[in-house]
C-alpha atoms as a PDB file:
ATOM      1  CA  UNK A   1     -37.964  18.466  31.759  1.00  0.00           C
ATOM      2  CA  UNK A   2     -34.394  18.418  32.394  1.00  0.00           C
ATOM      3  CA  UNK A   3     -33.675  16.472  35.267  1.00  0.00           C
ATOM      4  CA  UNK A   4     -30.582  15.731  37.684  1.00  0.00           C
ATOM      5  CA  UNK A   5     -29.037  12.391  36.859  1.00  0.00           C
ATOM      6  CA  UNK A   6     -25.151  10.864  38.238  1.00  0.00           C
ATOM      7  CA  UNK A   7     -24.408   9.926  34.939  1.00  0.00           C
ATOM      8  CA  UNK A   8     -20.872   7.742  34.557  1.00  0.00           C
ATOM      9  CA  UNK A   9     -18.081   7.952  32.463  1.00  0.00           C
ATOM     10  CA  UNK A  10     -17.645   4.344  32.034  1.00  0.00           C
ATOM     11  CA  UNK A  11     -15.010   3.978  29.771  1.00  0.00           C
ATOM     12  CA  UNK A  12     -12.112   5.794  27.613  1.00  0.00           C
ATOM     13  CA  UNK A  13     -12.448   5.421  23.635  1.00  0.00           C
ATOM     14  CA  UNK A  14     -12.693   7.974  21.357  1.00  0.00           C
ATOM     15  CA  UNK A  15     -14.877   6.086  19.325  1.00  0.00           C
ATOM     16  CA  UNK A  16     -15.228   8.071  16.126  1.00  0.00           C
ATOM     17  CA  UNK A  17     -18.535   7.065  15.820  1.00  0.00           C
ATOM     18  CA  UNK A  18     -19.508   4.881  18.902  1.00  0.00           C
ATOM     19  CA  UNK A  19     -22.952   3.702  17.783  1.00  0.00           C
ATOM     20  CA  UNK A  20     -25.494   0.915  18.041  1.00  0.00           C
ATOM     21  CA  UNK A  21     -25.156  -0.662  21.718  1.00  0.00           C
ATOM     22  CA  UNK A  22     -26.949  -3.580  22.443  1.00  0.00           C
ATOM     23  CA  UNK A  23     -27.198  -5.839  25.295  1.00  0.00           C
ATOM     24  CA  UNK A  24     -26.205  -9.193  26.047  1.00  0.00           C
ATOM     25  CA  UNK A  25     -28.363 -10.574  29.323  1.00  0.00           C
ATOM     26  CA  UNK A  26     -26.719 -14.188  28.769  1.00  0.00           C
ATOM     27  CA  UNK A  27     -23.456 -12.671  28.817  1.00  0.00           C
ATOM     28  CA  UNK A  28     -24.227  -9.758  30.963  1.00  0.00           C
ATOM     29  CA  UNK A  29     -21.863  -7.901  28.396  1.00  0.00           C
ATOM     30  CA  UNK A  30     -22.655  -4.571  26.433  1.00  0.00           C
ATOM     31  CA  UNK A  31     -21.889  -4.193  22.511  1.00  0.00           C
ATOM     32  CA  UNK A  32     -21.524  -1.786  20.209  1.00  0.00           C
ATOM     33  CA  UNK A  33     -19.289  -0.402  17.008  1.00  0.00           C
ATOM     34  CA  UNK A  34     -17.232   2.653  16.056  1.00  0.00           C
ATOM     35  CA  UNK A  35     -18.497   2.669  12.248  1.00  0.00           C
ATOM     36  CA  UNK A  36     -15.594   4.469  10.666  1.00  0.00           C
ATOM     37  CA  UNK A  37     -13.023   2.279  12.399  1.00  0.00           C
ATOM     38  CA  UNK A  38     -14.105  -0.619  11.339  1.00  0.00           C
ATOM     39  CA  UNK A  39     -14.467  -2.084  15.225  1.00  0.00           C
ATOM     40  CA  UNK A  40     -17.315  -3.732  16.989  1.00  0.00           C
ATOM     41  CA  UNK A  41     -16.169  -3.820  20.951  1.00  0.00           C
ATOM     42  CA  UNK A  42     -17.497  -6.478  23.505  1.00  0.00           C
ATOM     43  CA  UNK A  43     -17.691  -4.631  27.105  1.00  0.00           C
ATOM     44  CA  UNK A  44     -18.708  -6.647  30.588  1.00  0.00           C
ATOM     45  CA  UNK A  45     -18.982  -4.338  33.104  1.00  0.00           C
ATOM     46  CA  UNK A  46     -18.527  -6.823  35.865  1.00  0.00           C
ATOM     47  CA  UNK A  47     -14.944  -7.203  35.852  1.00  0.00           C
ATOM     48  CA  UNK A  48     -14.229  -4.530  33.479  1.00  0.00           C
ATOM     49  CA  UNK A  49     -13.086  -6.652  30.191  1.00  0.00           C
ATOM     50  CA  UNK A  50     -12.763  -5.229  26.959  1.00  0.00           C
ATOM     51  CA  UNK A  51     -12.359  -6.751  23.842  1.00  0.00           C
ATOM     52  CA  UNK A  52     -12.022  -5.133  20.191  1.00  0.00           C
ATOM     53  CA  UNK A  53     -12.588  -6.500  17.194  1.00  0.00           C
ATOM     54  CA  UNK A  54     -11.582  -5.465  13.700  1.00  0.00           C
ATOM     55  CA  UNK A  55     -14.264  -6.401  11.038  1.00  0.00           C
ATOM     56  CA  UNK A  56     -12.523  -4.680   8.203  1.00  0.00           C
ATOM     57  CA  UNK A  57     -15.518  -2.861   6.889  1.00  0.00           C
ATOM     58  CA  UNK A  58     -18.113  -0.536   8.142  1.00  0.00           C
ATOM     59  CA  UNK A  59     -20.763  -1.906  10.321  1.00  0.00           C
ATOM     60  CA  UNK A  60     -23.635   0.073  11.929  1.00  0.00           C
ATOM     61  CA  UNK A  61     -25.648  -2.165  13.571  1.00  0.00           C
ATOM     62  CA  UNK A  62     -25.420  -5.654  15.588  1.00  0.00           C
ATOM     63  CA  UNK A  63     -28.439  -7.949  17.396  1.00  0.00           C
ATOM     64  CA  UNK A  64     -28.354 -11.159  18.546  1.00  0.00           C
ATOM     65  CA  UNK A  65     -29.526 -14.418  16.362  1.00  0.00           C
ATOM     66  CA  UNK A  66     -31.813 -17.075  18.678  1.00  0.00           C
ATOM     67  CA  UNK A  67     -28.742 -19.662  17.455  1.00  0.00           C
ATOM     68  CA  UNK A  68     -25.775 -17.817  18.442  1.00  0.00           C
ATOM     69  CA  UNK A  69     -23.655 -15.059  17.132  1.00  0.00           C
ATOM     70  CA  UNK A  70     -25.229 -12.186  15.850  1.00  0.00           C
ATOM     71  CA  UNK A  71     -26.501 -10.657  12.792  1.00  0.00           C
ATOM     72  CA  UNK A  72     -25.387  -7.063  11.513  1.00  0.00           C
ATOM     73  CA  UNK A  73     -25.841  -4.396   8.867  1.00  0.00           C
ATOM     74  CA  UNK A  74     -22.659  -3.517   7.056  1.00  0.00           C
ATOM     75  CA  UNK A  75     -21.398  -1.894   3.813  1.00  0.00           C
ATOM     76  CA  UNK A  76     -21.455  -4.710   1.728  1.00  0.00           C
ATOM     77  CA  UNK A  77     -25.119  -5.504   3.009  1.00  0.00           C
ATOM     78  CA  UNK A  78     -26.542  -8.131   5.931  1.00  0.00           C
ATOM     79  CA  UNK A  79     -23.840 -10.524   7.483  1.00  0.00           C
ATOM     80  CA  UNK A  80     -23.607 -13.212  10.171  1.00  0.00           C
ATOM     81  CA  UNK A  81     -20.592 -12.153  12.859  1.00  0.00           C
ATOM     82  CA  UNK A  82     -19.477 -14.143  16.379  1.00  0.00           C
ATOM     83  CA  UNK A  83     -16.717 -13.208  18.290  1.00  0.00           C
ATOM     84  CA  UNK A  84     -14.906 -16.347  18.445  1.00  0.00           C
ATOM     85  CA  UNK A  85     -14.477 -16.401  14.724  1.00  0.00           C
ATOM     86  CA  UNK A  86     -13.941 -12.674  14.170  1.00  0.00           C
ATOM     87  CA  UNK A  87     -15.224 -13.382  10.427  1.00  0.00           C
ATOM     88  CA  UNK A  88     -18.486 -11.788   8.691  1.00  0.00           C
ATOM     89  CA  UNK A  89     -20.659 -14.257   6.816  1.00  0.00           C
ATOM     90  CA  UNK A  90     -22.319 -12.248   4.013  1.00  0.00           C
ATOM     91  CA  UNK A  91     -25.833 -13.237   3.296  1.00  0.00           C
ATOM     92  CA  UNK A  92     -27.462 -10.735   1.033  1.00  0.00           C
ATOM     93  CA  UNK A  93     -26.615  -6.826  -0.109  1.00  0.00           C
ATOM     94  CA  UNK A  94     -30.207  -5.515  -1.471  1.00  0.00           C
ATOM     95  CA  UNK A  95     -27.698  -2.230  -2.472  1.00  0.00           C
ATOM     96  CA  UNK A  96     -25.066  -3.872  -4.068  1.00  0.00           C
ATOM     97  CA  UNK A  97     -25.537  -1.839  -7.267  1.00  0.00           C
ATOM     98  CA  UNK A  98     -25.208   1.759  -4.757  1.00  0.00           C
ATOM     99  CA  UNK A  99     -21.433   1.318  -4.080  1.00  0.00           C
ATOM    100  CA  UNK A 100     -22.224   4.979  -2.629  1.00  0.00           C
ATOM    101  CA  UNK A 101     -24.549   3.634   0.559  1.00  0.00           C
ATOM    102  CA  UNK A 102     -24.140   1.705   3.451  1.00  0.00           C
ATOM    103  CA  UNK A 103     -26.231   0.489   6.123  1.00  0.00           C
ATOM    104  CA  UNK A 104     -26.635   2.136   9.575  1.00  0.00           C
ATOM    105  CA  UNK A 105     -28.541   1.617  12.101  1.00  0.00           C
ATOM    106  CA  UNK A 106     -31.107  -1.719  12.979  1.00  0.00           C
ATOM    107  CA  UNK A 107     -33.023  -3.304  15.374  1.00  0.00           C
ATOM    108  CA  UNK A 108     -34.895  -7.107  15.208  1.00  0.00           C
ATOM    109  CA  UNK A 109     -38.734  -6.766  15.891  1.00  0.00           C
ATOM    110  CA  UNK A 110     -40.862  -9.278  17.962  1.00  0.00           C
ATOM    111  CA  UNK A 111     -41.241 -11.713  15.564  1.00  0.00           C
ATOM    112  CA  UNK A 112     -37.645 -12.177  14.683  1.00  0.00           C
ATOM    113  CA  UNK A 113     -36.817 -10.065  11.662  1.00  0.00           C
ATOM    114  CA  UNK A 114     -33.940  -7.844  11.416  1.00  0.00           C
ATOM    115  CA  UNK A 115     -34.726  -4.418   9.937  1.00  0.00           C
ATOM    116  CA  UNK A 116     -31.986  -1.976   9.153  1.00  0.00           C
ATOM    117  CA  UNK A 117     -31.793   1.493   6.848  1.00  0.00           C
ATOM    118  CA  UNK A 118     -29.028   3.125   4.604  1.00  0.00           C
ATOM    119  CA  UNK A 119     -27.458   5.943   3.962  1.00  0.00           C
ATOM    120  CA  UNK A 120     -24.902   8.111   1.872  1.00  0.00           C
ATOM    121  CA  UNK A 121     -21.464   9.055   3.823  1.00  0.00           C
ATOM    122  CA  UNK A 122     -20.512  11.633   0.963  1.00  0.00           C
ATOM    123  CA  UNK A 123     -24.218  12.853   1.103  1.00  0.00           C
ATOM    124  CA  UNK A 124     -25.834  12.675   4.066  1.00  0.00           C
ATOM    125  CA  UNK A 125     -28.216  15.329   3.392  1.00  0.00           C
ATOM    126  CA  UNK A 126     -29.562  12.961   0.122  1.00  0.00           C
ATOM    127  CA  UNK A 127     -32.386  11.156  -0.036  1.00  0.00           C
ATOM    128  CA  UNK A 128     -30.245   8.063  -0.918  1.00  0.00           C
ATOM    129  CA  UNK A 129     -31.577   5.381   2.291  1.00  0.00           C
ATOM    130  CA  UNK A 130     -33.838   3.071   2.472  1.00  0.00           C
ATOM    131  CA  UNK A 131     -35.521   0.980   4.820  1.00  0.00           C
ATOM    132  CA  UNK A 132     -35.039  -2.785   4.454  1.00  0.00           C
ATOM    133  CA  UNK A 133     -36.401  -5.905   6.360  1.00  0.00           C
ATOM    134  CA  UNK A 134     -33.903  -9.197   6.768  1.00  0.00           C
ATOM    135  CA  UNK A 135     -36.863 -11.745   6.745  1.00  0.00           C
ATOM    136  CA  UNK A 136     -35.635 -15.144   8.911  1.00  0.00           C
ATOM    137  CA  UNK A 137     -35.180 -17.189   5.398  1.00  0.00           C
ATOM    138  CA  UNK A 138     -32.475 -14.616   4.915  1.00  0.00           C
ATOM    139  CA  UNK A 139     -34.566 -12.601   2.351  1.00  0.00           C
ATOM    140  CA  UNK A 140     -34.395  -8.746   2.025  1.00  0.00           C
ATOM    141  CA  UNK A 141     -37.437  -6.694   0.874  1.00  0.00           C
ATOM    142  CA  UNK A 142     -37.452  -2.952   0.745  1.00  0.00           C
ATOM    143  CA  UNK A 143     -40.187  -1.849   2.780  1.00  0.00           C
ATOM    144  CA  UNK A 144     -39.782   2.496   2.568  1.00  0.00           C
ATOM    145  CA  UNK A 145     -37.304   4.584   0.666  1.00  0.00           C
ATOM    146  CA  UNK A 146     -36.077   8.544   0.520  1.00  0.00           C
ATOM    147  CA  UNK A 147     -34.630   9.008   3.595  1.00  0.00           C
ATOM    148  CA  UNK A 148     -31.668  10.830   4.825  1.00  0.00           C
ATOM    149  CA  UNK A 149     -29.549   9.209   7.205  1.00  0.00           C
ATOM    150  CA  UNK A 150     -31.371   6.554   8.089  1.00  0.00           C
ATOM    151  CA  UNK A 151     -31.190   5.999  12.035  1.00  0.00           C
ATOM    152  CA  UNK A 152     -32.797   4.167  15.524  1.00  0.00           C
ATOM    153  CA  UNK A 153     -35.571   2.047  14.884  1.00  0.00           C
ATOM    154  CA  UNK A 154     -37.621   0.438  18.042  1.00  0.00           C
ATOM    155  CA  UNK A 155     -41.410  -0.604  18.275  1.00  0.00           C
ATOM    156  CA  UNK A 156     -44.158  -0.187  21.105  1.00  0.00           C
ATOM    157  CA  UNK A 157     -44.331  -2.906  23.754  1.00  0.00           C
ATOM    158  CA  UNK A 158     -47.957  -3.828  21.884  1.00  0.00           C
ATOM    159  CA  UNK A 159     -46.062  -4.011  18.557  1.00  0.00           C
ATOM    160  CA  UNK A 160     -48.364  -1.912  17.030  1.00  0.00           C
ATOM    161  CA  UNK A 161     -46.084   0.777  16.131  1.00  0.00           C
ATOM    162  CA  UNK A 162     -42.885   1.274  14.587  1.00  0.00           C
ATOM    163  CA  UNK A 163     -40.449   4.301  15.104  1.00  0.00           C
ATOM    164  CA  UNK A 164     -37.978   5.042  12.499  1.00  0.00           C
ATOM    165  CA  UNK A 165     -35.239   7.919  12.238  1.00  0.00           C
ATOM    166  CA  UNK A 166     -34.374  10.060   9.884  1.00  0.00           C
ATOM    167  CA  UNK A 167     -32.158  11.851  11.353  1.00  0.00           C
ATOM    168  CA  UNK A 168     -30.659  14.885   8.548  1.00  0.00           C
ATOM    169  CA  UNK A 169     -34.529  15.790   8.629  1.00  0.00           C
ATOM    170  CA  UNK A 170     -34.487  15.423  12.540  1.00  0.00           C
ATOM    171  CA  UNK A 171     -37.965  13.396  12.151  1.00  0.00           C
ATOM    172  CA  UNK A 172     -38.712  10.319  14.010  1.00  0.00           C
ATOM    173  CA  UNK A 173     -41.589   8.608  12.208  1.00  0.00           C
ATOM    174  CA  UNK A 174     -43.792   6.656  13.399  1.00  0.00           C
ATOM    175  CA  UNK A 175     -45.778   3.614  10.955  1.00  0.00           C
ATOM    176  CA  UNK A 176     -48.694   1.295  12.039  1.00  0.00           C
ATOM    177  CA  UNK A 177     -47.305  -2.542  12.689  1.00  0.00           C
ATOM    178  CA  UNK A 178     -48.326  -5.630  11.977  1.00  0.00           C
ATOM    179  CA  UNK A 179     -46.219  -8.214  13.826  1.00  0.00           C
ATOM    180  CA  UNK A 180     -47.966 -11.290  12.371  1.00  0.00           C
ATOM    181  CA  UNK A 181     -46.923 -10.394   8.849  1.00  0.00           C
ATOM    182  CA  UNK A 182     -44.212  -7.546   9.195  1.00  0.00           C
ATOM    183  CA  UNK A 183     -45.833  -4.965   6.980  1.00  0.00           C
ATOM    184  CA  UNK A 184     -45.757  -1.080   7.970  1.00  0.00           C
ATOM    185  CA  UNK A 185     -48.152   1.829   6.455  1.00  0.00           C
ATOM    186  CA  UNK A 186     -49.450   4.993   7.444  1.00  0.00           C
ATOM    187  CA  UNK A 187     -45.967   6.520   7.742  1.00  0.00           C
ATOM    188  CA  UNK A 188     -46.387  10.125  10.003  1.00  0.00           C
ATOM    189  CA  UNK A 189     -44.128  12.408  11.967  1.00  0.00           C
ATOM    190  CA  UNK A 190     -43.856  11.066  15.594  1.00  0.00           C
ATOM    191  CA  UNK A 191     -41.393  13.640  16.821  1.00  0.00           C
ATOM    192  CA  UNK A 192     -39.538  16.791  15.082  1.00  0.00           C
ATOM    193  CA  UNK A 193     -37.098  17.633  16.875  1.00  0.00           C
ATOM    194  CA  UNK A 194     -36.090  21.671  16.419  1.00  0.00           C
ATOM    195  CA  UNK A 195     -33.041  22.524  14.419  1.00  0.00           C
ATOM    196  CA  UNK A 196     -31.660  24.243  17.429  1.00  0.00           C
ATOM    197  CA  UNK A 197     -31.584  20.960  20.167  1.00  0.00           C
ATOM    198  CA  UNK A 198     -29.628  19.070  17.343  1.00  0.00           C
ATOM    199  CA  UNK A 199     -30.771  15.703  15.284  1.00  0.00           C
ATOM    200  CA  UNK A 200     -32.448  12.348  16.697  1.00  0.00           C
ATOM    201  CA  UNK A 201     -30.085   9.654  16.413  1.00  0.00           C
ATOM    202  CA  UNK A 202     -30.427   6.034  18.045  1.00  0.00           C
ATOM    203  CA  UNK A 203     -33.274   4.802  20.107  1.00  0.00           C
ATOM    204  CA  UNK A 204     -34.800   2.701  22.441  1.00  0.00           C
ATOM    205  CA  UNK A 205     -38.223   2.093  23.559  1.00  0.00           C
ATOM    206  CA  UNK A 206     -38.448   1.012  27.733  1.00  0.00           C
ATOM    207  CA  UNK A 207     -41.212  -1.158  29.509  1.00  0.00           C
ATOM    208  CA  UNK A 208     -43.204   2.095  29.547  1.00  0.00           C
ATOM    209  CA  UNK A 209     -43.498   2.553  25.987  1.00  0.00           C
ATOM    210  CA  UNK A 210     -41.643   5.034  26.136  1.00  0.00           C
ATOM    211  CA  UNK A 211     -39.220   6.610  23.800  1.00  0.00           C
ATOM    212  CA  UNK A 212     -35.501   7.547  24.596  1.00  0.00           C
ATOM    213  CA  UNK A 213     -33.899   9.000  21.382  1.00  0.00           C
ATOM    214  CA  UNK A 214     -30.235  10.501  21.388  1.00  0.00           C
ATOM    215  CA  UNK A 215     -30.008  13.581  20.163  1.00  0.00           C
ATOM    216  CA  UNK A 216     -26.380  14.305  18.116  1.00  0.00           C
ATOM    217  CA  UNK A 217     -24.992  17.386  18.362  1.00  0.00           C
ATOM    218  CA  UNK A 218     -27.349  18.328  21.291  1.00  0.00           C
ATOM    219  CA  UNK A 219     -25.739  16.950  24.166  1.00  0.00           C
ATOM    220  CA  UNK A 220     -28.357  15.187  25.374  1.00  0.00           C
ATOM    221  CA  UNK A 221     -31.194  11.964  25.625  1.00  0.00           C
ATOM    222  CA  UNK A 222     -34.425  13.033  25.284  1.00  0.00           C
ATOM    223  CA  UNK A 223     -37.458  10.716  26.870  1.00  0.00           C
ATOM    224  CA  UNK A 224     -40.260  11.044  25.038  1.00  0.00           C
ATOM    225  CA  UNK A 225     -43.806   9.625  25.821  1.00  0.00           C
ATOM    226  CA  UNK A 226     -46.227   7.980  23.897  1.00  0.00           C
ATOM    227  CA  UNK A 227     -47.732  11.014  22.557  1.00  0.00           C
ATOM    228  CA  UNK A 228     -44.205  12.584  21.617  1.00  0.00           C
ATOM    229  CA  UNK A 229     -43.804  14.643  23.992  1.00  0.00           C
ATOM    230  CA  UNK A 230     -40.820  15.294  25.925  1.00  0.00           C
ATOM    231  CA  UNK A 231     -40.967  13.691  29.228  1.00  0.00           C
ATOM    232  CA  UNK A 232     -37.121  14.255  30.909  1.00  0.00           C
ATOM    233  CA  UNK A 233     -33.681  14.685  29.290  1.00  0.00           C
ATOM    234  CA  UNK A 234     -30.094  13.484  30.777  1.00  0.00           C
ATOM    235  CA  UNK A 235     -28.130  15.772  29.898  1.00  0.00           C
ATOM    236  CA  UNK A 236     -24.446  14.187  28.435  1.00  0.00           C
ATOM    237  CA  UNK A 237     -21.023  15.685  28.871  1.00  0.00           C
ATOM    238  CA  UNK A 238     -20.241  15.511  25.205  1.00  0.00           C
ATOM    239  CA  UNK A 239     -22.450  16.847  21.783  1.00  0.00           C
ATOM    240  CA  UNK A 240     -22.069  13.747  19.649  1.00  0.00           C
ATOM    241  CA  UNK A 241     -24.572  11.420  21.729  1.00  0.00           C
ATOM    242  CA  UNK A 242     -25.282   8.845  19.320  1.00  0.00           C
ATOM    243  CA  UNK A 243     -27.102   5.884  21.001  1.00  0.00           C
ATOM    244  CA  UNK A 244     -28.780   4.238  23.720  1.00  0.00           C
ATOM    245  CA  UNK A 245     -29.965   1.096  24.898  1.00  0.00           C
ATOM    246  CA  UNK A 246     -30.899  -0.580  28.342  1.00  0.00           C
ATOM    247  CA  UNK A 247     -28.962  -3.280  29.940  1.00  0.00           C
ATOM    248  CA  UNK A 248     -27.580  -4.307  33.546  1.00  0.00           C
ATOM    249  CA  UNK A 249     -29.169  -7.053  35.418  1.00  0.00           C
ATOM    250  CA  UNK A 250     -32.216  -5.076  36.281  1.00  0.00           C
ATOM    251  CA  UNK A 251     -32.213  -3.564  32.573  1.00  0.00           C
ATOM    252  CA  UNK A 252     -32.764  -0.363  34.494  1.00  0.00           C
ATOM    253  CA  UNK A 253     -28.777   0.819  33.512  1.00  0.00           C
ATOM    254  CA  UNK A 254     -29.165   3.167  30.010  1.00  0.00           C
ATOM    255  CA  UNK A 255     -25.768   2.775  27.960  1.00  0.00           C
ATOM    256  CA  UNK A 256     -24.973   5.822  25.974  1.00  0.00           C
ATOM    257  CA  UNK A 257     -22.935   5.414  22.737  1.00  0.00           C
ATOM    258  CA  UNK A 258     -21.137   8.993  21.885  1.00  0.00           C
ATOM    259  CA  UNK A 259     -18.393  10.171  18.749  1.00  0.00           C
ATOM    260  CA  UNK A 260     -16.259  12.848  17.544  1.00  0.00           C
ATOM    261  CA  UNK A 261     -16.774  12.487  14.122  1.00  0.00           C
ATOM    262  CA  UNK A 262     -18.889  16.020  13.291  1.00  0.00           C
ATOM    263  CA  UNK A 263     -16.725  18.221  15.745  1.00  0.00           C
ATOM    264  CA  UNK A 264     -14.667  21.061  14.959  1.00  0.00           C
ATOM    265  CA  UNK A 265     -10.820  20.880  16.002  1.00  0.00           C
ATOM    266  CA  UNK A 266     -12.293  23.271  18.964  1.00  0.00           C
ATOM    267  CA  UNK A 267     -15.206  21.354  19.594  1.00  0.00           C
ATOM    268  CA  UNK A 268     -13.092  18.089  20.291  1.00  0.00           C
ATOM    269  CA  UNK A 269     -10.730  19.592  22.322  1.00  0.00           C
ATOM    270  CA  UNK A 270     -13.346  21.391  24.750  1.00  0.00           C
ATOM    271  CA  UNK A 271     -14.408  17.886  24.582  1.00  0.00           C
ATOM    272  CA  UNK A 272     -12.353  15.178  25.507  1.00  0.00           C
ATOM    273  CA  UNK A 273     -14.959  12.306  26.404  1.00  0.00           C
ATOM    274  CA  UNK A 274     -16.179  12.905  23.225  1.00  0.00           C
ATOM    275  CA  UNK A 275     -16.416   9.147  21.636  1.00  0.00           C
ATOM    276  CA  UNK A 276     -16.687   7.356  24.772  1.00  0.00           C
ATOM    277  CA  UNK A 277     -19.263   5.252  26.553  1.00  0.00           C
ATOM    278  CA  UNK A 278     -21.150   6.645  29.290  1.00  0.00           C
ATOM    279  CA  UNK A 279     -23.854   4.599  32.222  1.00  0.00           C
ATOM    280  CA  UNK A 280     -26.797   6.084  34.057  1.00  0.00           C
ATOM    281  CA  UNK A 281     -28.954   4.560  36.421  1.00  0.00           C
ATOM    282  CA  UNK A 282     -32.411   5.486  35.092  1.00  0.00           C
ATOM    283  CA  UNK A 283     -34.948   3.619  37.547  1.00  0.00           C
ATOM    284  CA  UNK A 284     -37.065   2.599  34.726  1.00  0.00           C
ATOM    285  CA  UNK A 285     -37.054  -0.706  33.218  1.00  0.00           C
ATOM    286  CA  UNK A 286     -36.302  -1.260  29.410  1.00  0.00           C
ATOM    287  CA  UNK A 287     -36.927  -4.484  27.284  1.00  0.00           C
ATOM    288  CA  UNK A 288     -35.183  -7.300  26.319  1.00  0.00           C
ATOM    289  CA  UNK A 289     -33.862  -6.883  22.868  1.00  0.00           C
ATOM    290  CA  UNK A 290     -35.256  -9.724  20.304  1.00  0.00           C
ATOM    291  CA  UNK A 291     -32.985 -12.077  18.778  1.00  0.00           C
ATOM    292  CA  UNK A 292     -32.781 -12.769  14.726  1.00  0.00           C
ATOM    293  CA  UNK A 293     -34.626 -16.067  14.248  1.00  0.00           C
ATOM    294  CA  UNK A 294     -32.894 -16.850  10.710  1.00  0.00           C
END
């Protein structure tokens, strides 16, 4: 159900592909990356600061590591990153012999491992990604393979299930969990979404268990409950809605990632907030992100 929401235009980027926003509650600051561009920005919305940060290669996802800094998926494989250094700190590249992938999206479960997926740029459409998890000794073990574009990953507030995107088949799967030893089976479809709404993207699960997916190309995040079903939608002001996650001081403030990258010329100029970062008050709590324990 579509409901009415004041959602903000909080800030001008033209991100070509703003993606993977995560929250910092020490720092009360909001991250995220514009893959292409090589740029992983550092927003507090208190006093309006930006920073931007050049990494020099493609990374899709960032989370926080329990001893500072963060931990990120990148081209050439899993990395350590802080911002007063500016410098990636390579760790281990399970696809160094697939100079044709990258990694995309990630997310750390509750038990401090760092799962992230790849993908193909030049064929999206392939089933060239996989689904890898960055154990806290710094090992990486493939744990599912054949996707698309691999995309948003999150996991019920019980930790017994794990959603995963793939988004060129515009599936969200769902697996059974088991926290204590970080295996997944039982892989089904959680949520199709219909060719004609556009593709799931990025996710993020709330205090509710509930399931708020971006959907690319469709102008729009969809809330979906624990059955999959489509609870409410906030509609966005631009197609390319590529992420969300909570944050604020009451986590109750959903940050929307968004990009130009698929758009027609037309398309991006009927567009022009297209690859910037939007707010809306939501009234519903999310979670706490959990940090990398390696």
């Amino acid at each position: 159900m579509s409901r009415d929401y004041d959602i903000e235009h909080l800030l001008k980027l033209g991100n070509e592909v703003g993606e993977g926003p995560m929250w910092h509650a020490e720092e009360q600051t909001i991250y995220w990356v514009d893959i292409p561009q090589h740029r992983i920005y550092r927003y507090r919305p208190d006093d309006e600061n930006l920073e931007v940060f050049d990494v020099g290669l493609p990374v899709g996802a960032l989370a926080l590591r329990e001893s500072g800094g963060m931990v990120a998926a990148t081209k050439r494989g899993f990395a350590f990153w802080d911002a007063p250094s500016h410098e990636l700190a390579f760790i281990v590249d399970p696809e160094e012999n697939h100079p044709e992938t990258r990694f995309n999206d990630g997310a750390v479960d509750r038990n401090g491992r760092f799962w992230a997926g790849t993908m193909s740029d030049s064929d999206p459409h392939g089933s060239h990604g996989n689904l890898y998890r960055l154990d806290v000794d710094g090992s990486a073990h493939e744990m599912d393979t054949g996707f698309t574009v691999s995309n948003g990953i999150g996991w019920s507030p019980d930790n017994k299930i794990m959603y995963f995107t793939d988004t060129m088949r515009s599936v969200i799967y769902a697996y059974d969990f088991d926290l204590a030893t970080g295996m997944i089976e039982n892989r089904r479809p959680f949520i199709t979404v219909p060719e004609s709404e556009g593709v799931p993207d990025g996710l993020t699960v709330d205090s509710e268990g509930f399931i708020w997916s971006a959907i690319a190309l469709g102008y729009k995040i969809n809330r979906y409950d624990p059955d999959g079903m489509v609870e409410r939608d906030i509609r966005v002001p631009t197609a390319f809605v590529s992420s969300c996650t909570f944050g604020g001081p009451g986590l109750d403030d959903l940050y929307i990632t968004t990009g130009w990258e698929p758009l027609s010329e037309d398309e991006k100029m009927s567009q022009p907030l297209a690859g910037d970062l939007f707010r809306v008050s939501t009234g519903i709590k999310g979670l706490e992100e959990p940090k990398y324990s390696g």
